[in-house]
C-alpha atoms as a PDB file:
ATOM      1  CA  UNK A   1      -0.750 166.142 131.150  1.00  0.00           C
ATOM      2  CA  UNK A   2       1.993 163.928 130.295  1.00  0.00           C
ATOM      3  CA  UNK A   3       4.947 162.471 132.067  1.00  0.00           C
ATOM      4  CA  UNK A   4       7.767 161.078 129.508  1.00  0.00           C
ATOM      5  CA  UNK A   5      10.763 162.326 131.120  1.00  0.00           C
ATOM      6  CA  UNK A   6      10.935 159.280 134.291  1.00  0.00           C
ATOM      7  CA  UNK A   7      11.726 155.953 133.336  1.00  0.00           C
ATOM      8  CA  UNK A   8       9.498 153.281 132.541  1.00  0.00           C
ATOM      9  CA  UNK A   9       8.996 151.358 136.317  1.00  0.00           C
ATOM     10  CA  UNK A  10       8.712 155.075 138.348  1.00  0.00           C
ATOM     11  CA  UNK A  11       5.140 154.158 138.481  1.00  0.00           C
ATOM     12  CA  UNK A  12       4.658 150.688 139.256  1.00  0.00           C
ATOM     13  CA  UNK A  13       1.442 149.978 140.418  1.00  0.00           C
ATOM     14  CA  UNK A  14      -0.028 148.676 143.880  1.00  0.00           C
ATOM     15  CA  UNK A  15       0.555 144.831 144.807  1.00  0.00           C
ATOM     16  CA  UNK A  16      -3.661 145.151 144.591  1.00  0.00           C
ATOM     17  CA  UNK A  17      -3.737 147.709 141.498  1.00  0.00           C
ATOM     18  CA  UNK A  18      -1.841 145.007 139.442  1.00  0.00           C
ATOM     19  CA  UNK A  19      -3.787 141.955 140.988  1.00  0.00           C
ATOM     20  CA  UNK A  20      -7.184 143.455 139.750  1.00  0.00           C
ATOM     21  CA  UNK A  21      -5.844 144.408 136.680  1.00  0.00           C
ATOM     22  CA  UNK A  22      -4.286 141.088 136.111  1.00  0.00           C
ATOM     23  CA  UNK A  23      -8.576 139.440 137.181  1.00  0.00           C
ATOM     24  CA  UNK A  24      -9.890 141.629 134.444  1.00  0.00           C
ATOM     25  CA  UNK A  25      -7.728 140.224 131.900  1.00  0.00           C
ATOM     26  CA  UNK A  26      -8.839 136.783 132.248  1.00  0.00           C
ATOM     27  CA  UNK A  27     -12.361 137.213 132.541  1.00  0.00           C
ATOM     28  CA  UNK A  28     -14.584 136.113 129.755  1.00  0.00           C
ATOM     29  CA  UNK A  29     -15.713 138.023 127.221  1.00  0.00           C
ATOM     30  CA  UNK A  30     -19.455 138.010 128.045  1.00  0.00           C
ATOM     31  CA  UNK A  31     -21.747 140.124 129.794  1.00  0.00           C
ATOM     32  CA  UNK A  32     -20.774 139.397 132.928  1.00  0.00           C
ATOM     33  CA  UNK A  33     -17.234 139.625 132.408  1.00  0.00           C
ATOM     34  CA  UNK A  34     -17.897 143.152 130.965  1.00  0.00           C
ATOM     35  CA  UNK A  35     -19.317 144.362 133.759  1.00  0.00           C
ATOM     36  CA  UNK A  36     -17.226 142.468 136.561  1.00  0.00           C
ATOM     37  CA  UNK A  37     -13.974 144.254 134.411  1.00  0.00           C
ATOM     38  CA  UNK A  38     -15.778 148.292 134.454  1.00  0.00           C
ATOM     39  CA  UNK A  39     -16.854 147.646 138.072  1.00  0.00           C
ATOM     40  CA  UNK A  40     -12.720 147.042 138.959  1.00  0.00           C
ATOM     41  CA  UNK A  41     -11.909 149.027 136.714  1.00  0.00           C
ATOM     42  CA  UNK A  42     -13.224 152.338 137.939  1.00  0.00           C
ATOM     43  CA  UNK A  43     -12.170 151.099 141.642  1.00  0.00           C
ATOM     44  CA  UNK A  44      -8.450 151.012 140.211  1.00  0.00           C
ATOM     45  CA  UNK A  45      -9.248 154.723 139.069  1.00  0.00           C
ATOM     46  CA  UNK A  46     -10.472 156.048 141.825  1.00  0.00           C
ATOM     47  CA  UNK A  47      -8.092 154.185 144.084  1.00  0.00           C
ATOM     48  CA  UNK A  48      -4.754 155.141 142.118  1.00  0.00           C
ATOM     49  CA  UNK A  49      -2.893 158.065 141.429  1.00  0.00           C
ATOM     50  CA  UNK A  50      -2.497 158.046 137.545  1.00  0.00           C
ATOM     51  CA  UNK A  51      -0.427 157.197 135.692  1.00  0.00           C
ATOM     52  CA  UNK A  52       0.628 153.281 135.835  1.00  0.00           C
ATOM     53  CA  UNK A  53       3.790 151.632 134.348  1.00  0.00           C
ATOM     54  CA  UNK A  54       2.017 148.363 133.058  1.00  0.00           C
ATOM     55  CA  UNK A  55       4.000 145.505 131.249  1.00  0.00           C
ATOM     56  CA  UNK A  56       0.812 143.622 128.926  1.00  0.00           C
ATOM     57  CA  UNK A  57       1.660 141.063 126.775  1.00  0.00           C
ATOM     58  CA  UNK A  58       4.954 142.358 126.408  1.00  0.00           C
ATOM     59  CA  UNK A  59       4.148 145.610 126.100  1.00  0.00           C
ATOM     60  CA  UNK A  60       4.969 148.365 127.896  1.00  0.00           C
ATOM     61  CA  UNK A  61       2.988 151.003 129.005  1.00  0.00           C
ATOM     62  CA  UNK A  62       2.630 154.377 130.421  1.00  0.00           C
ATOM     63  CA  UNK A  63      -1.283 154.131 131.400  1.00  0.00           C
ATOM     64  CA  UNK A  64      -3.034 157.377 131.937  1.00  0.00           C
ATOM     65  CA  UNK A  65      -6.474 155.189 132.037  1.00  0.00           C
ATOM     66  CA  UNK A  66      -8.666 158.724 132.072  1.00  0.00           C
ATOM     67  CA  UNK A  67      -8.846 160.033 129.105  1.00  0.00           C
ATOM     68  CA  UNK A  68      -7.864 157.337 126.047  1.00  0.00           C
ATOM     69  CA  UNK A  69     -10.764 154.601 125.971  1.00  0.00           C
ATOM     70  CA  UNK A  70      -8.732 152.518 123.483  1.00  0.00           C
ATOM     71  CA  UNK A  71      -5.886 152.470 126.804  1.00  0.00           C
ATOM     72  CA  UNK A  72      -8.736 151.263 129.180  1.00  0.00           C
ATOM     73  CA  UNK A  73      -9.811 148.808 126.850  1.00  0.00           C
ATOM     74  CA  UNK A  74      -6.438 147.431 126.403  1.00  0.00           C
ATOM     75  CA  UNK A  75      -5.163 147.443 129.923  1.00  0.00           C
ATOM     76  CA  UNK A  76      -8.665 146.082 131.414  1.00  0.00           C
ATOM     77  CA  UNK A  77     -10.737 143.622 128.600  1.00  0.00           C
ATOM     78  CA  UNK A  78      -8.246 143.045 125.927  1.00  0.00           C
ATOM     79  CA  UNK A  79     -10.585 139.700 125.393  1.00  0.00           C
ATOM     80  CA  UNK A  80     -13.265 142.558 123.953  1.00  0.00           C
ATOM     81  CA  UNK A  81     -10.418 145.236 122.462  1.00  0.00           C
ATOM     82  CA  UNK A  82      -9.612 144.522 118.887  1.00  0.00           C
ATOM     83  CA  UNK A  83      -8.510 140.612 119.822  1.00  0.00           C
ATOM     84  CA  UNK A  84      -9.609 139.178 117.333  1.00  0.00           C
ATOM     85  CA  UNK A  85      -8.057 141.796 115.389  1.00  0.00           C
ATOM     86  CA  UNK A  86      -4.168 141.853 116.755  1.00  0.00           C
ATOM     87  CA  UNK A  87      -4.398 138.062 116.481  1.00  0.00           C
ATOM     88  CA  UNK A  88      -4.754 138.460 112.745  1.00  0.00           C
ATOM     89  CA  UNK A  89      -1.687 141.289 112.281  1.00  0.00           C
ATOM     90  CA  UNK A  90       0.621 139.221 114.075  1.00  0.00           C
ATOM     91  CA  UNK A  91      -0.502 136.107 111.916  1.00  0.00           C
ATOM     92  CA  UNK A  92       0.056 138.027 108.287  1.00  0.00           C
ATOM     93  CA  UNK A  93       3.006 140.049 110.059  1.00  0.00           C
ATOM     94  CA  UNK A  94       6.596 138.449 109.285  1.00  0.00           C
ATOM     95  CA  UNK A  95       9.263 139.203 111.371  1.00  0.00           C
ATOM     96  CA  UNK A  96      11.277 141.089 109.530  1.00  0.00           C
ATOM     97  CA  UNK A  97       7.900 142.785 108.166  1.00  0.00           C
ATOM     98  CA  UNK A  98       7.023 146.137 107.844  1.00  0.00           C
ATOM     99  CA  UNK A  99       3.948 147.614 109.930  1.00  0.00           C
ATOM    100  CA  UNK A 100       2.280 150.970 109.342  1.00  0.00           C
ATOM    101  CA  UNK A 101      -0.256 151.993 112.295  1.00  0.00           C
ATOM    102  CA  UNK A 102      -2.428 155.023 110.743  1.00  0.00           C
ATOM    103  CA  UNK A 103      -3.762 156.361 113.771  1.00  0.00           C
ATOM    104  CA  UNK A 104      -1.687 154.789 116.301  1.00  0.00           C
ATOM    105  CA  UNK A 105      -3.007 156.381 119.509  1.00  0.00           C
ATOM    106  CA  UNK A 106      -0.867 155.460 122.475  1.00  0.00           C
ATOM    107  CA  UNK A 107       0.540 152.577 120.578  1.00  0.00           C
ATOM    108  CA  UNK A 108      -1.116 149.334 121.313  1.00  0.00           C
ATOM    109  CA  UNK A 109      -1.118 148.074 118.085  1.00  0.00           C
ATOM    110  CA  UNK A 110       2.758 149.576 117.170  1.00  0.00           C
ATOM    111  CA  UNK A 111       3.799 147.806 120.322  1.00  0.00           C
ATOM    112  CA  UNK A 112       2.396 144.503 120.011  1.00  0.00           C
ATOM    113  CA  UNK A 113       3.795 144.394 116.571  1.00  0.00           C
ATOM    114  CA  UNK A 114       7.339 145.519 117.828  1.00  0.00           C
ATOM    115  CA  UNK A 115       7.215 143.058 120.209  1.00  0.00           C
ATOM    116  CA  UNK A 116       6.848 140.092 117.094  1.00  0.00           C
ATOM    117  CA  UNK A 117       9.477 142.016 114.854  1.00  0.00           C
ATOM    118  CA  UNK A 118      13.185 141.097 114.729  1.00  0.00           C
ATOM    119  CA  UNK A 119      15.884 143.458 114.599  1.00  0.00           C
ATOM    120  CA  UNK A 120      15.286 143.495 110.738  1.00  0.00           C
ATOM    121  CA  UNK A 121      11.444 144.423 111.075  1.00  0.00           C
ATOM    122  CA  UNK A 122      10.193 148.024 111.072  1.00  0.00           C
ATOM    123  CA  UNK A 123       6.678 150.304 112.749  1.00  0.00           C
ATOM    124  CA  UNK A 124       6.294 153.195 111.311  1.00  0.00           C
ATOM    125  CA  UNK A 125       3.509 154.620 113.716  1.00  0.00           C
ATOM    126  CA  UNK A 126       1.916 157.979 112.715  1.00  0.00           C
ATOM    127  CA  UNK A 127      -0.196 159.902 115.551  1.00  0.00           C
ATOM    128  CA  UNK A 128      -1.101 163.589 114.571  1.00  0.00           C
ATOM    129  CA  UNK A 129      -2.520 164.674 118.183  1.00  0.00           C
ATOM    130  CA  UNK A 130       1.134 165.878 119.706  1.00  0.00           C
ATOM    131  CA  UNK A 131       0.085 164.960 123.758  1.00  0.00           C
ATOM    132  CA  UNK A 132      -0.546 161.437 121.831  1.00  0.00           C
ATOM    133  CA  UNK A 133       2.110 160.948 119.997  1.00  0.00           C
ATOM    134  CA  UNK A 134       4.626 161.405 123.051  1.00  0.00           C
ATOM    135  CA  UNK A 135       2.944 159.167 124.960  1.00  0.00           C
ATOM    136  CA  UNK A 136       3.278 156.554 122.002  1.00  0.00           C
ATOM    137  CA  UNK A 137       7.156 157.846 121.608  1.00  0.00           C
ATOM    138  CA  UNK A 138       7.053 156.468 125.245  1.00  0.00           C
ATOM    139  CA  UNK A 139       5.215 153.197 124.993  1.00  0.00           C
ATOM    140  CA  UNK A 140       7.674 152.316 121.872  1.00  0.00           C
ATOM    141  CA  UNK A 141      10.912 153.103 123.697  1.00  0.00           C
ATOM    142  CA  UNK A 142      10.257 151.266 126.918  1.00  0.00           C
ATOM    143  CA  UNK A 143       8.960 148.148 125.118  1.00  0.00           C
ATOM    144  CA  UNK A 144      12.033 148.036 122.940  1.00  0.00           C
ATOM    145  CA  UNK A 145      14.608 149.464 124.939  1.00  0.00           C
ATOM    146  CA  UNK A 146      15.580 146.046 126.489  1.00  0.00           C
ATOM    147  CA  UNK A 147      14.669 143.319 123.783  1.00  0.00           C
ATOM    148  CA  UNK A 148      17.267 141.913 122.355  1.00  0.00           C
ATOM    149  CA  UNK A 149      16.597 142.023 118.667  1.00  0.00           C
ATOM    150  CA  UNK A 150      14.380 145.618 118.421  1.00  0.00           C
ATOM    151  CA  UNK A 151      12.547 146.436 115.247  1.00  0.00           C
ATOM    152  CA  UNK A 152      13.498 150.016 114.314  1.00  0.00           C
ATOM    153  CA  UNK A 153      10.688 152.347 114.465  1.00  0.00           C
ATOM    154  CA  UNK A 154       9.801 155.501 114.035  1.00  0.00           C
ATOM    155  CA  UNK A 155       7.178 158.211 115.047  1.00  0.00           C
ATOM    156  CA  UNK A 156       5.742 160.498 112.707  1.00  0.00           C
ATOM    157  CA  UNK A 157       3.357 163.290 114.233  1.00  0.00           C
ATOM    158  CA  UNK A 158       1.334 164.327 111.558  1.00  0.00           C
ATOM    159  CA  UNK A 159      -2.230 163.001 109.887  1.00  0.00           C
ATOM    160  CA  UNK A 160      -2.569 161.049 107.015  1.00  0.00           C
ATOM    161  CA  UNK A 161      -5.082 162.410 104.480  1.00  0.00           C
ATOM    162  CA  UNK A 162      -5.831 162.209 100.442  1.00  0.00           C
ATOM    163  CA  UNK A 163      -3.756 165.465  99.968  1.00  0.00           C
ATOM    164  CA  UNK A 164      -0.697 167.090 101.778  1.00  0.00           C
ATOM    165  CA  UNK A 165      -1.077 170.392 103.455  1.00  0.00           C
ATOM    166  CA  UNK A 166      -2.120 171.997 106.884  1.00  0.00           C
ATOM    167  CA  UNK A 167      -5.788 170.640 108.185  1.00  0.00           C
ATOM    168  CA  UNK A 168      -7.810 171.376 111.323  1.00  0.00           C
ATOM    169  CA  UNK A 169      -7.675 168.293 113.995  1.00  0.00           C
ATOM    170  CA  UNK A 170     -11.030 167.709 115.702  1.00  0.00           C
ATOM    171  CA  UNK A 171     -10.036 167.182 119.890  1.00  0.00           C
ATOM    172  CA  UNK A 172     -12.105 164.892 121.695  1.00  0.00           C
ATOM    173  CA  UNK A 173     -10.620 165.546 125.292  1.00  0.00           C
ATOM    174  CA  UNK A 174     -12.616 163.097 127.086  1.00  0.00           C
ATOM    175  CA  UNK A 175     -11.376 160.424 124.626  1.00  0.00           C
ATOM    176  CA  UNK A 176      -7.652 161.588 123.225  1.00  0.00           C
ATOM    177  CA  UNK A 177      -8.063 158.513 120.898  1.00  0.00           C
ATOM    178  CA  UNK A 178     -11.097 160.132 118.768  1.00  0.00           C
ATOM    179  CA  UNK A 179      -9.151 162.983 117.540  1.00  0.00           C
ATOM    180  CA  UNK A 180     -10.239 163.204 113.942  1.00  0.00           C
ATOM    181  CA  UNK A 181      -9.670 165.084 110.698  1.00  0.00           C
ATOM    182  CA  UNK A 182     -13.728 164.894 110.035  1.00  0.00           C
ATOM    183  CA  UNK A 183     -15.820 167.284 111.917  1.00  0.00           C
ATOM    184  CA  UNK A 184     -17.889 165.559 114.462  1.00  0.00           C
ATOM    185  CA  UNK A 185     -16.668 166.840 117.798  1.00  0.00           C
ATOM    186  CA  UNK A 186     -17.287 169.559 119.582  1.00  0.00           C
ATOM    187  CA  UNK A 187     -14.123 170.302 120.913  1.00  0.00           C
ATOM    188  CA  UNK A 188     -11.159 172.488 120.066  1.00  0.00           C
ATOM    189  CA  UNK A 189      -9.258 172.274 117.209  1.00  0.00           C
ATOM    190  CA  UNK A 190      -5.152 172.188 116.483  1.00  0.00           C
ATOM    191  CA  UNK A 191      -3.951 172.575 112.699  1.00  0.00           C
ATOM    192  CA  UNK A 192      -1.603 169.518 112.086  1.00  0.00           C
ATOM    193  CA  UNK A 193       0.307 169.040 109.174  1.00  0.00           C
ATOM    194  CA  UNK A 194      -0.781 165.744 106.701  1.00  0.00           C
ATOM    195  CA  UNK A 195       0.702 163.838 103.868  1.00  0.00           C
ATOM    196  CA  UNK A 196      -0.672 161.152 101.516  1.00  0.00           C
ATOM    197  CA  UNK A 197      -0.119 157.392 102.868  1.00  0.00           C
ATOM    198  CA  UNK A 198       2.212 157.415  99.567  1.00  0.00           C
ATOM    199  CA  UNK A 199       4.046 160.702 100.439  1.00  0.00           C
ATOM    200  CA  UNK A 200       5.284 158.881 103.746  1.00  0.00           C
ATOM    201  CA  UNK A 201       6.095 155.754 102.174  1.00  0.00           C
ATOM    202  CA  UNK A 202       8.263 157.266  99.569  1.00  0.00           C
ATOM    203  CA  UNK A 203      10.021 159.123 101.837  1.00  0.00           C
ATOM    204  CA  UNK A 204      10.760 156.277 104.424  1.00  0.00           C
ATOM    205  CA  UNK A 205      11.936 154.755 101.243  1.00  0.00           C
ATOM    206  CA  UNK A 206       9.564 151.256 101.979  1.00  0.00           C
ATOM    207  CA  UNK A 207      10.372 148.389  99.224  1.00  0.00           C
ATOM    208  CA  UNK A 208       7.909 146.658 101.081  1.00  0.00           C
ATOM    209  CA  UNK A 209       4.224 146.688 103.534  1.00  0.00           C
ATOM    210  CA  UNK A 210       3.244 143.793 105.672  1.00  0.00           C
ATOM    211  CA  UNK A 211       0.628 145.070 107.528  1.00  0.00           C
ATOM    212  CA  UNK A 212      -1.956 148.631 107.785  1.00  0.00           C
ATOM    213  CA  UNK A 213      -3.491 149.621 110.659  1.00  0.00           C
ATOM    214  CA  UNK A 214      -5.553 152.283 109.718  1.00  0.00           C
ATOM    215  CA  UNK A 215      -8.243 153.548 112.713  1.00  0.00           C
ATOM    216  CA  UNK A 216      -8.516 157.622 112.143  1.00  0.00           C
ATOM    217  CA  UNK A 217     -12.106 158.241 113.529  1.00  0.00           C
ATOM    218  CA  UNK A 218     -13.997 158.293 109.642  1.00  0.00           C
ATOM    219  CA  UNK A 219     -10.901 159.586 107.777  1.00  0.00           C
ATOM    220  CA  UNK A 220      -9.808 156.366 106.588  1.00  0.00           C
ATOM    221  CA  UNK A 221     -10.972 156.080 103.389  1.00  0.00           C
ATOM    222  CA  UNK A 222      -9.005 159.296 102.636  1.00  0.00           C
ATOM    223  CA  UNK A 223      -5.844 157.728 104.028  1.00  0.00           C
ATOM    224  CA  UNK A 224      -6.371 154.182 102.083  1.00  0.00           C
ATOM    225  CA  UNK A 225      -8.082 155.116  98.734  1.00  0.00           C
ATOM    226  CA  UNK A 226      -5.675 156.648  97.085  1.00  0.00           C
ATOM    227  CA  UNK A 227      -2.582 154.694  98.386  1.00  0.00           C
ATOM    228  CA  UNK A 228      -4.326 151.653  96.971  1.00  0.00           C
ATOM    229  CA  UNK A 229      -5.566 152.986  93.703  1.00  0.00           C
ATOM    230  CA  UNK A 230      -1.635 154.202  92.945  1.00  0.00           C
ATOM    231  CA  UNK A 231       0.436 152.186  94.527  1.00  0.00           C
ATOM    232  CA  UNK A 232       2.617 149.497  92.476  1.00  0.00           C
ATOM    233  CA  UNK A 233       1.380 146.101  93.062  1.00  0.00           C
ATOM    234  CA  UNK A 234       4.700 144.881  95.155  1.00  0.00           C
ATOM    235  CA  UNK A 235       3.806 148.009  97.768  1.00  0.00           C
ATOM    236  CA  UNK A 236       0.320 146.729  98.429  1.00  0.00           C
ATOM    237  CA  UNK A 237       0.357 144.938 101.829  1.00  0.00           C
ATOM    238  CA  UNK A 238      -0.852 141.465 102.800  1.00  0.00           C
ATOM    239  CA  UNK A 239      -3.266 142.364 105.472  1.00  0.00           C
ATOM    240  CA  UNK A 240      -5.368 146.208 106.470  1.00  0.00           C
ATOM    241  CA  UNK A 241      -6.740 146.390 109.289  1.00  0.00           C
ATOM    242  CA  UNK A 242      -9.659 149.566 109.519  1.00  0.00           C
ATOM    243  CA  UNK A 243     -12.288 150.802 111.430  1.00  0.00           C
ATOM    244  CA  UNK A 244     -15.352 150.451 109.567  1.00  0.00           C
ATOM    245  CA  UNK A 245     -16.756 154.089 110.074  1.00  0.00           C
ATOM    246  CA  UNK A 246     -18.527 153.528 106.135  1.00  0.00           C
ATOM    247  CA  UNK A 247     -21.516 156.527 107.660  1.00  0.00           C
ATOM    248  CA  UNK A 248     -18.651 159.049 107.521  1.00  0.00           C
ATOM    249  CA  UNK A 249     -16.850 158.437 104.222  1.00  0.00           C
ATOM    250  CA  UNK A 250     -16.599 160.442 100.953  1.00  0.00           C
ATOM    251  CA  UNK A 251     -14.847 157.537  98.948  1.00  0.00           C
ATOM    252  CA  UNK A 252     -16.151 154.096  98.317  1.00  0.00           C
ATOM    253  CA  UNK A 253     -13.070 152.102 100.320  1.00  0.00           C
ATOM    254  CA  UNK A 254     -14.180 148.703 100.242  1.00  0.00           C
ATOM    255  CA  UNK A 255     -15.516 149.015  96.698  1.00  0.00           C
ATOM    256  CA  UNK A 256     -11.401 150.681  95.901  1.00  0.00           C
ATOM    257  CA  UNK A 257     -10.506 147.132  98.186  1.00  0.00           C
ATOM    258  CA  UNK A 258     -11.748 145.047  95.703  1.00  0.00           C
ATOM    259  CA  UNK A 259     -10.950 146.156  92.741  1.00  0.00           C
ATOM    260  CA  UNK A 260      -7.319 146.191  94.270  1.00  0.00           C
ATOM    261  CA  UNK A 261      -7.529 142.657  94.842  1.00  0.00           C
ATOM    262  CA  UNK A 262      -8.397 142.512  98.608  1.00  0.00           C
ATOM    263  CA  UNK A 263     -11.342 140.157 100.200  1.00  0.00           C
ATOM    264  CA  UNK A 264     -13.181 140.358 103.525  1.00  0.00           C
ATOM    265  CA  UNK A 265     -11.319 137.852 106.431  1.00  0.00           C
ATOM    266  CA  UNK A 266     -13.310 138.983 108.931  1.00  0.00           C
ATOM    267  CA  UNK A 267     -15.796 141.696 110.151  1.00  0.00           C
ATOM    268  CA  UNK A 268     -15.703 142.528 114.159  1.00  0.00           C
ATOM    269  CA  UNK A 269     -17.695 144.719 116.500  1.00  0.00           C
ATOM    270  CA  UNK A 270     -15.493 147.625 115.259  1.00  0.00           C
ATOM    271  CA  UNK A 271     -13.505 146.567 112.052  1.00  0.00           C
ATOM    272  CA  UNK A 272     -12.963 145.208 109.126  1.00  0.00           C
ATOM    273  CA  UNK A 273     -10.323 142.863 107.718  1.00  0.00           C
ATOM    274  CA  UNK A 274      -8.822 142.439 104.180  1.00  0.00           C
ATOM    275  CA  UNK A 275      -6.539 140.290 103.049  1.00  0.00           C
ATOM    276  CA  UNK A 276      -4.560 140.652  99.181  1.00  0.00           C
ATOM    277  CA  UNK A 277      -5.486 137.717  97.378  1.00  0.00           C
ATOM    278  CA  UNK A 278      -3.853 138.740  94.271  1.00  0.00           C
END
């Protein structure tokens, strides 16, 4: 299922594949550009053998396109895929900051923000689905492996959850990104080891967070809530980014937000925004 053992560039796409690719990403983000972007998109599909070495914004990427809709999102309409969203990270980010991605799929967000970071900056990007997390081991490498001043960053393959221990992993094999600790697919299930948000924070021995991305498919109130409700005051980041998935939660996260000093910046289509104010 994966290939991480050629370089990044063994799979450069078609003159054409990169040309449509390239159309999507300037379209508009409006009806019509939604559906002029899905039409080419499932012509590159159909037309390509998978997968594509894709340099976006910097970032490069080992695109597999058929089974991660956060990927296809990314590579195709990144005008509708969390923009507003990365704009905001890489506003609050510093760069020599510290970024934790919670949920860090294939890496979109861990790249971007390794792509702002100096040499004194840091990703720690934790993926718990193991066919993920190589392909995000990828994406890292080949987007830092020739910038000059790389953050250092590191890969931990395990889920993040509101007590440490061995958990079942909910597979979504259509969709690699919507892996989850909560029950609500139908799929198989993989036992993955988790730790608390503090756990791995302690032990990468962190003086200091920037930036949370947190997007774990209705666990993230178990990742956040207690971090926030223990952490010392100088640990508590600027900006968290999180999937509002409120339906699925068993702890009240944006009420545990406030009370730790964070407002709403902004609400998307998918997300929600806080900033510390305190």
């Amino acid at each position: 299922m994966n290939d991480i053992k050629k370089p990044f560039g063994t799979y450069t796409p078609t003159i054409k594949a990169q040309k449509q690719i390239n159309f999507c990403r300037k379209l508009s983000n409006n009806w019509l550009g939604k559906q002029l972007a899905q039409y080419i998109r499932k012509k590159v599909i159909k037309n390509n053998k998978m997968p594509l070495d894709l340099t976006l914004e910097k970032v490069k990427m080992r695109c597999y396109l058929t089974d991660n809709i956060s990927e296809r999102g990314f590579v195709f309409m990144p005008w509708r895929y969390d923009f507003e969203e990365r704009k905001q990270l890489l506003e609050f980010l510093p760069k020599d900051g510290v970024f934790i991605d919670i949920g860090a799929n294939v890496g979109i967000y861990s790249c971007i923000a390794a792509t702002h970071l100096s040499d004194n900056g840091r990703v720690i990007a934790i993926e718990p689905n193991p066919i993920v997390a190589e392909r995000l081991r990828f994406n890292l490498t080949a987007t830092t492996e020739n910038k000059s001043r790389s953050p250092q960053f590191e890969v931990l393959s395990y889920g993040v959850s509101d007590k440490s221990g061995e958990f079942d992993l909910y597979l979504d094999s259509k969709n690699l990104g919507a892996s989850s600790l909560v029950e609500k697919n139908s799929g198989n299930t993989i036992k993955i080891k988790c730790k608390t948000l503090m756990q791995i924070v302690e032990e990468a021995k962190l003086k200091q967070i920037n930036a949370i991305k947190c997007d774990i498919e209705g666990a993230e109130d178990q990742a956040l809530v207690p971090f926030l409700q223990n952490s010392p005051k100088e640990l508590l980041p600027e900006i968290i980014i999180f999937e509002n998935n409120h339906q699925q939660w068993k702890y009240d996260l944006l009420n545990t937000l406030s009370e730790s000093g964070y407002q709403l910046l902004k609400q998307t289509r998918l997300n929600l925004v806080y900033t510390y104010t305190k």
